[in-house]
PDB file of N, CA and C in Angstrom:
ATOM      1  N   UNK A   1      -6.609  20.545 -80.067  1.00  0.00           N
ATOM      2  CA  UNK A   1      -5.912  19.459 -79.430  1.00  0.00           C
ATOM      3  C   UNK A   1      -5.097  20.060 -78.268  1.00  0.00           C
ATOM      4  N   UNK A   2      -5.398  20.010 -77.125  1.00  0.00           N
ATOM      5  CA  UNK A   2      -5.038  20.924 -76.037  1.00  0.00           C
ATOM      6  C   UNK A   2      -3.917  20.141 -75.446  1.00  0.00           C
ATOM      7  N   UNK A   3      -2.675  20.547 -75.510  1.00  0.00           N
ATOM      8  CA  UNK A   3      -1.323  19.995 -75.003  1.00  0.00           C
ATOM      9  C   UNK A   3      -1.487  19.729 -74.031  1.00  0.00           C
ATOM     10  N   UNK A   4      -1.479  19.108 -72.756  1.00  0.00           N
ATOM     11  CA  UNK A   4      -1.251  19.081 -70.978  1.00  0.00           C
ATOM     12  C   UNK A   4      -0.141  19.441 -70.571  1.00  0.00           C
ATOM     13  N   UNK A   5       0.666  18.797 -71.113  1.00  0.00           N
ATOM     14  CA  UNK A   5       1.962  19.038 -70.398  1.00  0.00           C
ATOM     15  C   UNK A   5       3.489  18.376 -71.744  1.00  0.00           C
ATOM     16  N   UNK A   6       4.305  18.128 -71.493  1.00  0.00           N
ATOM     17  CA  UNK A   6       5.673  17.967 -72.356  1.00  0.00           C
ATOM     18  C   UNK A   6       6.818  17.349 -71.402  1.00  0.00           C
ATOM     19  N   UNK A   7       7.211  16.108 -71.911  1.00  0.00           N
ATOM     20  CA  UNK A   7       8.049  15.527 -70.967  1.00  0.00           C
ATOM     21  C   UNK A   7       9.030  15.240 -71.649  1.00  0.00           C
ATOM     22  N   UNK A   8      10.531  15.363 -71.581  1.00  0.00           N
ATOM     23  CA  UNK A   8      11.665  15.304 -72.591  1.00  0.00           C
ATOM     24  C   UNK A   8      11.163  15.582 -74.228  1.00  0.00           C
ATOM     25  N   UNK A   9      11.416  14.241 -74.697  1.00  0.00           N
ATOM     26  CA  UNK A   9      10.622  14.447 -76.303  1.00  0.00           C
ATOM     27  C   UNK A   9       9.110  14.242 -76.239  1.00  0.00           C
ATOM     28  N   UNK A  10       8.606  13.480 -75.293  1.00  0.00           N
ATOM     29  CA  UNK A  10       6.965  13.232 -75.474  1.00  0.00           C
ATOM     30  C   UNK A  10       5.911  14.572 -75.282  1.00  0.00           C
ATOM     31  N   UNK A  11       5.313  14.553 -76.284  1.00  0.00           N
ATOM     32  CA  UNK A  11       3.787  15.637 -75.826  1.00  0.00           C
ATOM     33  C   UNK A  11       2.561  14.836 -75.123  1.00  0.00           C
ATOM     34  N   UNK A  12       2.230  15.037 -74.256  1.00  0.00           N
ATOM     35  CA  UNK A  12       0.758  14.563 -73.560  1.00  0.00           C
ATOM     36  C   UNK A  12      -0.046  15.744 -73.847  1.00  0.00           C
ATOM     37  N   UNK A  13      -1.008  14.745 -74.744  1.00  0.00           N
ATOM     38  CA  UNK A  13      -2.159  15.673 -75.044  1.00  0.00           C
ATOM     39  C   UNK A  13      -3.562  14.826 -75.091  1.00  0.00           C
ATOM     40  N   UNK A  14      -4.482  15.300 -75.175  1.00  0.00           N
ATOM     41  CA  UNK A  14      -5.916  14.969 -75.762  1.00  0.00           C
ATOM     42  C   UNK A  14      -6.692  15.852 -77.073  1.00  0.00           C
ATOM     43  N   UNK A  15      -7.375  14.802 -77.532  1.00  0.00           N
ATOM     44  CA  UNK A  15      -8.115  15.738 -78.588  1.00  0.00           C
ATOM     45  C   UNK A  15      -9.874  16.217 -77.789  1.00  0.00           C
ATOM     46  N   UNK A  16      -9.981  17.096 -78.848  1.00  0.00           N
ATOM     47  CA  UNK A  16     -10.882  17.856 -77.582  1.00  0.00           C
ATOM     48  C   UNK A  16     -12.204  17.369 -78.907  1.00  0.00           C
ATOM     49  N   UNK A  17     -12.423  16.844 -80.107  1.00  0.00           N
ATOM     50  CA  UNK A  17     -13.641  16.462 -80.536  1.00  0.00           C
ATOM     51  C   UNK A  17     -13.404  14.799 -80.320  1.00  0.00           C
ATOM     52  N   UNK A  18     -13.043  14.563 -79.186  1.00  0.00           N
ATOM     53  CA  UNK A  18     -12.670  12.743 -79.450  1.00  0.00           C
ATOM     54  C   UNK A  18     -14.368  12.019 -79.039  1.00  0.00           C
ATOM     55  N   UNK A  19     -14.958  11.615 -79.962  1.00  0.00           N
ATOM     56  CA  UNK A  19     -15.937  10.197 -79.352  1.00  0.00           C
ATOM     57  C   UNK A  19     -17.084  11.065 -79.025  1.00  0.00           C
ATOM     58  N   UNK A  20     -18.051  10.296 -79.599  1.00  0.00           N
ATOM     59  CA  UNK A  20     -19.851  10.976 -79.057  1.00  0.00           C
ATOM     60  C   UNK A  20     -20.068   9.123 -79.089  1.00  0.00           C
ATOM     61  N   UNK A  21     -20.489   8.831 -77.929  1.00  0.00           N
ATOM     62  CA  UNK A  21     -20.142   9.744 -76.731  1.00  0.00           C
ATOM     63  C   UNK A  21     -18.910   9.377 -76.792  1.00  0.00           C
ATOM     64  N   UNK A  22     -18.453  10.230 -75.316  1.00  0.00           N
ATOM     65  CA  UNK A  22     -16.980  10.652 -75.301  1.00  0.00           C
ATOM     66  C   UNK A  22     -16.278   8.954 -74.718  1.00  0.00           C
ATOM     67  N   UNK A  23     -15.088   8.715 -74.886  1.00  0.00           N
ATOM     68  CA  UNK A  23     -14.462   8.068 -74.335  1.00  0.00           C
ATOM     69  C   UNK A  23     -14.255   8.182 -72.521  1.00  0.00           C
ATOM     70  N   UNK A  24     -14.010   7.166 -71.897  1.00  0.00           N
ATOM     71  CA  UNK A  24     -13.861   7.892 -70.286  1.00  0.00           C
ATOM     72  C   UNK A  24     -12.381   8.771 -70.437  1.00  0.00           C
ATOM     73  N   UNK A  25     -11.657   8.985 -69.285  1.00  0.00           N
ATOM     74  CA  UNK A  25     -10.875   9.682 -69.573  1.00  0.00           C
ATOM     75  C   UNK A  25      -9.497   9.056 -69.498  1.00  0.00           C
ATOM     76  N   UNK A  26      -8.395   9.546 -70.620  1.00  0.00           N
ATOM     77  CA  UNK A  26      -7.670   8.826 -70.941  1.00  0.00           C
ATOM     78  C   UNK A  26      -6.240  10.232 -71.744  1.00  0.00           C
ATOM     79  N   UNK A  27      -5.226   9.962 -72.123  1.00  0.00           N
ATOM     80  CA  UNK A  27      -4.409  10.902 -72.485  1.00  0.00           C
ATOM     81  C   UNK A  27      -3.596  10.256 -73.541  1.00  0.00           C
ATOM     82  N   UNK A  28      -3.415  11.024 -74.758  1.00  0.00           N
ATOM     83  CA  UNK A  28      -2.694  10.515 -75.912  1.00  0.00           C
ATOM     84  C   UNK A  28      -1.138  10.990 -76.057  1.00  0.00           C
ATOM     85  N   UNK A  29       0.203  10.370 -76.473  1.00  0.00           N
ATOM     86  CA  UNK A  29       1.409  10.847 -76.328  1.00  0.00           C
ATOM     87  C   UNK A  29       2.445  10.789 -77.049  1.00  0.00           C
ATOM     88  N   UNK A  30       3.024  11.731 -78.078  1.00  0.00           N
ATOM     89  CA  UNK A  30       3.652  11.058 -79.280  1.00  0.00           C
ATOM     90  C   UNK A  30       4.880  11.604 -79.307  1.00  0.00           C
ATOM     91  N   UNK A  31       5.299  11.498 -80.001  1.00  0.00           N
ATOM     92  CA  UNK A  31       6.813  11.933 -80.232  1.00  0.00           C
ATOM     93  C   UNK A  31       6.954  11.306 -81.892  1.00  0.00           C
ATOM     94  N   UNK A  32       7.257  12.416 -83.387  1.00  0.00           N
ATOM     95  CA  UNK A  32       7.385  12.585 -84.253  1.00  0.00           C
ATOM     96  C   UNK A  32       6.036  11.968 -84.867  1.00  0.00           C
ATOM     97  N   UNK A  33       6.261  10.512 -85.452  1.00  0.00           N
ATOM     98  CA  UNK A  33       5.054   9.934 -86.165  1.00  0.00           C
ATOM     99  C   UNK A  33       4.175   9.134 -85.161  1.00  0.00           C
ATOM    100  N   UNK A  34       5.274   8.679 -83.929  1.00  0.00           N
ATOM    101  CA  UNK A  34       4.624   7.537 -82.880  1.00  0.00           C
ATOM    102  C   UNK A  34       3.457   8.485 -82.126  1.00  0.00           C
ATOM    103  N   UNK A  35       2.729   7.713 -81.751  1.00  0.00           N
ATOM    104  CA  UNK A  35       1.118   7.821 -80.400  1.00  0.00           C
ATOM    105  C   UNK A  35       0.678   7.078 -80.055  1.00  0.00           C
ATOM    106  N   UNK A  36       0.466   7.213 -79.159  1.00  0.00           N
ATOM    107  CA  UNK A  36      -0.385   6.166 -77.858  1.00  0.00           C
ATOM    108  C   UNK A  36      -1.291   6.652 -77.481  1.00  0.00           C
ATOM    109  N   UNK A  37      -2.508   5.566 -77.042  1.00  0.00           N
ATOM    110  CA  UNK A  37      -2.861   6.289 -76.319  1.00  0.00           C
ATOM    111  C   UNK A  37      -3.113   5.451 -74.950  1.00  0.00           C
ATOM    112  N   UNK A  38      -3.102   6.119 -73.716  1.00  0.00           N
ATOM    113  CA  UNK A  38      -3.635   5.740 -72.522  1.00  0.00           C
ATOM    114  C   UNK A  38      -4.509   5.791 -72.001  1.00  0.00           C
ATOM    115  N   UNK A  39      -5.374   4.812 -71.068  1.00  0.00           N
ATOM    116  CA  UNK A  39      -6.736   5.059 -70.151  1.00  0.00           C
ATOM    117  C   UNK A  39      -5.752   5.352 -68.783  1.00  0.00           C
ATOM    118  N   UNK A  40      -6.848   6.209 -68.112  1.00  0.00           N
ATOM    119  CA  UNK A  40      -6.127   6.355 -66.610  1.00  0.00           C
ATOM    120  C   UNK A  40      -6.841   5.642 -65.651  1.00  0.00           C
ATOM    121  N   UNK A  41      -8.129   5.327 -65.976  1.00  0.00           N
ATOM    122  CA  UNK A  41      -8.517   4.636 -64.470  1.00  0.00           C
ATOM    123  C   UNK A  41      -9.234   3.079 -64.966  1.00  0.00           C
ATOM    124  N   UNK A  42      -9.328   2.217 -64.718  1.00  0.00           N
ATOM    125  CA  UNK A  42      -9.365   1.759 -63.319  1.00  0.00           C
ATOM    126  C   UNK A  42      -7.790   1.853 -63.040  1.00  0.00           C
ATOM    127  N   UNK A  43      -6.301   1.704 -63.849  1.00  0.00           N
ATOM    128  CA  UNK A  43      -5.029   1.919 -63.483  1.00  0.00           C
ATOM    129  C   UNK A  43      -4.747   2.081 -65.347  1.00  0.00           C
ATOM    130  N   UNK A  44      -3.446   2.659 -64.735  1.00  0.00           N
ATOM    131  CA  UNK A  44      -2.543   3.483 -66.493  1.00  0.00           C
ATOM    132  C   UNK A  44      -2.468   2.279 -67.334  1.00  0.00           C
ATOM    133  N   UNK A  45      -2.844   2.136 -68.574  1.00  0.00           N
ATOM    134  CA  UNK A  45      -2.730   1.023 -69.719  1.00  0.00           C
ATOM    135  C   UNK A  45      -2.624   1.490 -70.986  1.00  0.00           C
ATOM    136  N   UNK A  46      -2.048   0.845 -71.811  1.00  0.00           N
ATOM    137  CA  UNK A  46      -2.098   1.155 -73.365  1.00  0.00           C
ATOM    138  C   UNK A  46      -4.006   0.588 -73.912  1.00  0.00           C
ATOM    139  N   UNK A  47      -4.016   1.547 -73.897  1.00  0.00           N
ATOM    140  CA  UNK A  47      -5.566   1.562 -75.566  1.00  0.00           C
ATOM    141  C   UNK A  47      -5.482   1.423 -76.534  1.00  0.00           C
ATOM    142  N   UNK A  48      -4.343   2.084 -77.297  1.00  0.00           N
ATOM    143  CA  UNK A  48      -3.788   1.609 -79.058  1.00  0.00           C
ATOM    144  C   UNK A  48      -2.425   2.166 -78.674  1.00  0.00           C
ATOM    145  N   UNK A  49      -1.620   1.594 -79.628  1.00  0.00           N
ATOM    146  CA  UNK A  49      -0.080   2.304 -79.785  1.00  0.00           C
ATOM    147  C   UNK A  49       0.199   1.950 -81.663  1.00  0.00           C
ATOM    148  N   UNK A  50       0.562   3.182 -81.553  1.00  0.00           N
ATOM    149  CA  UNK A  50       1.064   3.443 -83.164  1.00  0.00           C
ATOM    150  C   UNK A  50       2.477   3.617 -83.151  1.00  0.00           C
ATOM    151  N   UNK A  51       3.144   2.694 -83.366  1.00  0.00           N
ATOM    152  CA  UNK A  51       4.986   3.183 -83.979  1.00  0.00           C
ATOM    153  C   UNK A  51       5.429   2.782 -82.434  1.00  0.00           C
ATOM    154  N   UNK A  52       5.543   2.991 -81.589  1.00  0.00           N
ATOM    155  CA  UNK A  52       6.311   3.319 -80.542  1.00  0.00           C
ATOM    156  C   UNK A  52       6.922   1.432 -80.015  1.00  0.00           C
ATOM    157  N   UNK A  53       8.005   1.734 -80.040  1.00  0.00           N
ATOM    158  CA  UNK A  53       8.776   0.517 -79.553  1.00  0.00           C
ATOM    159  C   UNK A  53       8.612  -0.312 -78.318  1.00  0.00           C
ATOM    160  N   UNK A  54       8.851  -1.228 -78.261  1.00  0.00           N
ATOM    161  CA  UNK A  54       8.873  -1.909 -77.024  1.00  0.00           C
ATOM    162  C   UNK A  54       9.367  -1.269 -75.724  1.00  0.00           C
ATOM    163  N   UNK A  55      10.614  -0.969 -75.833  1.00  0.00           N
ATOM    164  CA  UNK A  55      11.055  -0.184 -74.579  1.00  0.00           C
ATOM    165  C   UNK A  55      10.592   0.802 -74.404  1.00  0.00           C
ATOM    166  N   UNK A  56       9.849   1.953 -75.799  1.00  0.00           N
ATOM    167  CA  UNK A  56       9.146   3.281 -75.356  1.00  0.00           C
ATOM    168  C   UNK A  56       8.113   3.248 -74.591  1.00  0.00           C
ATOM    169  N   UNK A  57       7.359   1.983 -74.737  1.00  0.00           N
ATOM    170  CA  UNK A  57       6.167   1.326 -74.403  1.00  0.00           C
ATOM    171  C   UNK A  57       6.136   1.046 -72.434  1.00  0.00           C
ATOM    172  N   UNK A  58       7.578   0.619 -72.446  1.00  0.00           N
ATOM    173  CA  UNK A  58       7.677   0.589 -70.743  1.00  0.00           C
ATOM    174  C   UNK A  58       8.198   2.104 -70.610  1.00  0.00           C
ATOM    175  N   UNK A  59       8.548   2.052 -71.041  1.00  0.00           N
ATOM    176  CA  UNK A  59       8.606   4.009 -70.519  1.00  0.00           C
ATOM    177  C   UNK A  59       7.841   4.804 -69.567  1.00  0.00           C
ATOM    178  N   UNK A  60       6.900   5.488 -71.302  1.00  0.00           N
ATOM    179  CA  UNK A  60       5.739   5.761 -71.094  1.00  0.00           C
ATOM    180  C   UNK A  60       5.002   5.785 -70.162  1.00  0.00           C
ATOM    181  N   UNK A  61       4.227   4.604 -69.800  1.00  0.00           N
ATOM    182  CA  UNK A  61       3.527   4.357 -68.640  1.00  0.00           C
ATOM    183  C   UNK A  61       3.764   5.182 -67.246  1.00  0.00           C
ATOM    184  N   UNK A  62       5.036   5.138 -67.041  1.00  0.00           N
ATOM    185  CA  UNK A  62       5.623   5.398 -65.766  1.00  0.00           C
ATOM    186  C   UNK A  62       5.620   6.657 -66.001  1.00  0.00           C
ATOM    187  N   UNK A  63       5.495   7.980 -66.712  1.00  0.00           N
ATOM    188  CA  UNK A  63       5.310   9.188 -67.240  1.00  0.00           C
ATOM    189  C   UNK A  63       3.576   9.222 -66.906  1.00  0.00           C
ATOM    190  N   UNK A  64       2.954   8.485 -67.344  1.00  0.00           N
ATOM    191  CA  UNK A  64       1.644   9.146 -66.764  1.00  0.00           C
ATOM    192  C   UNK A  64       1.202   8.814 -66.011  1.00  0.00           C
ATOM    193  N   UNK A  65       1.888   7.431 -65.191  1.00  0.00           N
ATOM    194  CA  UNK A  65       1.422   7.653 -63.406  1.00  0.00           C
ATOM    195  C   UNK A  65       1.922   8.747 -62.848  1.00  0.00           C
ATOM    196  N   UNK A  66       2.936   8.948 -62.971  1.00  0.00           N
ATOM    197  CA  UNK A  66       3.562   9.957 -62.304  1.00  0.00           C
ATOM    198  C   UNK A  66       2.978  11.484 -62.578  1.00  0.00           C
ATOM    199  N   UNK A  67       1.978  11.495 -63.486  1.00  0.00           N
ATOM    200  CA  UNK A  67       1.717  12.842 -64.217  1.00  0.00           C
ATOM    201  C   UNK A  67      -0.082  12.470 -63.843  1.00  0.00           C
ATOM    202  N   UNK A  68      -0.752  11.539 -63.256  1.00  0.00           N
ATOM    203  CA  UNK A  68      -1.940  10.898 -63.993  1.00  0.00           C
ATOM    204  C   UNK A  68      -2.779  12.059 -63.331  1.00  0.00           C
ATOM    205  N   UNK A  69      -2.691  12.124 -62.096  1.00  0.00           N
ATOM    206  CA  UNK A  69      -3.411  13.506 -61.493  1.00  0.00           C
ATOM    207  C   UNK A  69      -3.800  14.830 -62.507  1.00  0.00           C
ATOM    208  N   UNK A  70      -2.301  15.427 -62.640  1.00  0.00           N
ATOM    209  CA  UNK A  70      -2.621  16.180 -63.407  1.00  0.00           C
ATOM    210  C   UNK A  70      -3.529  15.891 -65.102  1.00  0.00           C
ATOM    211  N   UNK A  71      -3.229  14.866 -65.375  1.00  0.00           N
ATOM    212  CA  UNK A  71      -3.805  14.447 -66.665  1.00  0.00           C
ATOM    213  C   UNK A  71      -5.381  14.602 -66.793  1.00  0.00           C
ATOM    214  N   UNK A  72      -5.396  13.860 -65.180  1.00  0.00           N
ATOM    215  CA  UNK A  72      -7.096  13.317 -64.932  1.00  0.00           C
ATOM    216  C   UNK A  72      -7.603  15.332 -65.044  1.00  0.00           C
ATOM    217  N   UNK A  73      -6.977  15.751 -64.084  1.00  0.00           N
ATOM    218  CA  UNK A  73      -7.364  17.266 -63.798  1.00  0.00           C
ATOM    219  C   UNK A  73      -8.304  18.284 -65.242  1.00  0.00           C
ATOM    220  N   UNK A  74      -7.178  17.697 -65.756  1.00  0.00           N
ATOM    221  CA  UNK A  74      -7.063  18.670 -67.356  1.00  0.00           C
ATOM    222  C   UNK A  74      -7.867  18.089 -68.344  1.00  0.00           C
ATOM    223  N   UNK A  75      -8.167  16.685 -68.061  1.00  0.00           N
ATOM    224  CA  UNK A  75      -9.190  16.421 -68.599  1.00  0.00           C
ATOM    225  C   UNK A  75     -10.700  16.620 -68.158  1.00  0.00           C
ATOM    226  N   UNK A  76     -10.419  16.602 -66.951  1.00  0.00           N
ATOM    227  CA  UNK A  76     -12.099  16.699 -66.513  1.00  0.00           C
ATOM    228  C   UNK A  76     -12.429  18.248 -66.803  1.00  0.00           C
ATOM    229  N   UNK A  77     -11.251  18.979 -66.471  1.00  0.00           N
ATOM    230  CA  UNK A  77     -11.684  21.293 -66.456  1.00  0.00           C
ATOM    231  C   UNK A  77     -11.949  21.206 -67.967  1.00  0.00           C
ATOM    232  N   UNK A  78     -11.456  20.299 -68.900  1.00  0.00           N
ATOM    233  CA  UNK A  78     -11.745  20.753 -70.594  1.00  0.00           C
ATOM    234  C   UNK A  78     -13.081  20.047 -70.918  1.00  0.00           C
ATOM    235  N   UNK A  79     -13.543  19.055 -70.625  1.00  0.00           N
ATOM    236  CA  UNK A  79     -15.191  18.526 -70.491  1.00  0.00           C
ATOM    237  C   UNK A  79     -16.070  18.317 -69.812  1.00  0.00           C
ATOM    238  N   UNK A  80     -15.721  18.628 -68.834  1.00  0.00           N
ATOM    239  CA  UNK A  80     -17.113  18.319 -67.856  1.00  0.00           C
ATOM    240  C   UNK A  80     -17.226  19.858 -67.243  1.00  0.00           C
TER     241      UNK A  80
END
């Protein structure tokens, strides 16, 4: 499960056996029991959310636009 990056309490990560076939590309983000996960393109959205609150929920988002480049990056050098 290859970390990307760490933002205050949140980890952005992906799992690296996710989906045959694979999902497009997208980044998962938790903090203790909570995870999300996000698609990055056609624009940043929730895919599932586990635990995470309403306000974590507007948060979030704005963490992986701001990060989505790098996200997209690190996902494409680990599968394709």
């Amino acid at each position: 499960m290859p970390v990307i990056f760490r933002i205050g309490r949140f980890r952005f990560f992906f799992y690296a056996n996710e989906g045959n076939p694979r999902d497009p590309p997208h980044i998962h983000v938790d903090h203790g029991d909570n995870e999300a996960k996000f698609w990055l393109r056609p624009n940043v959205r929730v895919a599932y959310n586990d635990g995470f609150n309403a306000k974590t929920l507007r948060e979030v988002p704005d963490l992986v636009v701001a990060n989505q480049e790098r996200a997209e990056r690190a996902w494409h050098d680990f599968f394709c």
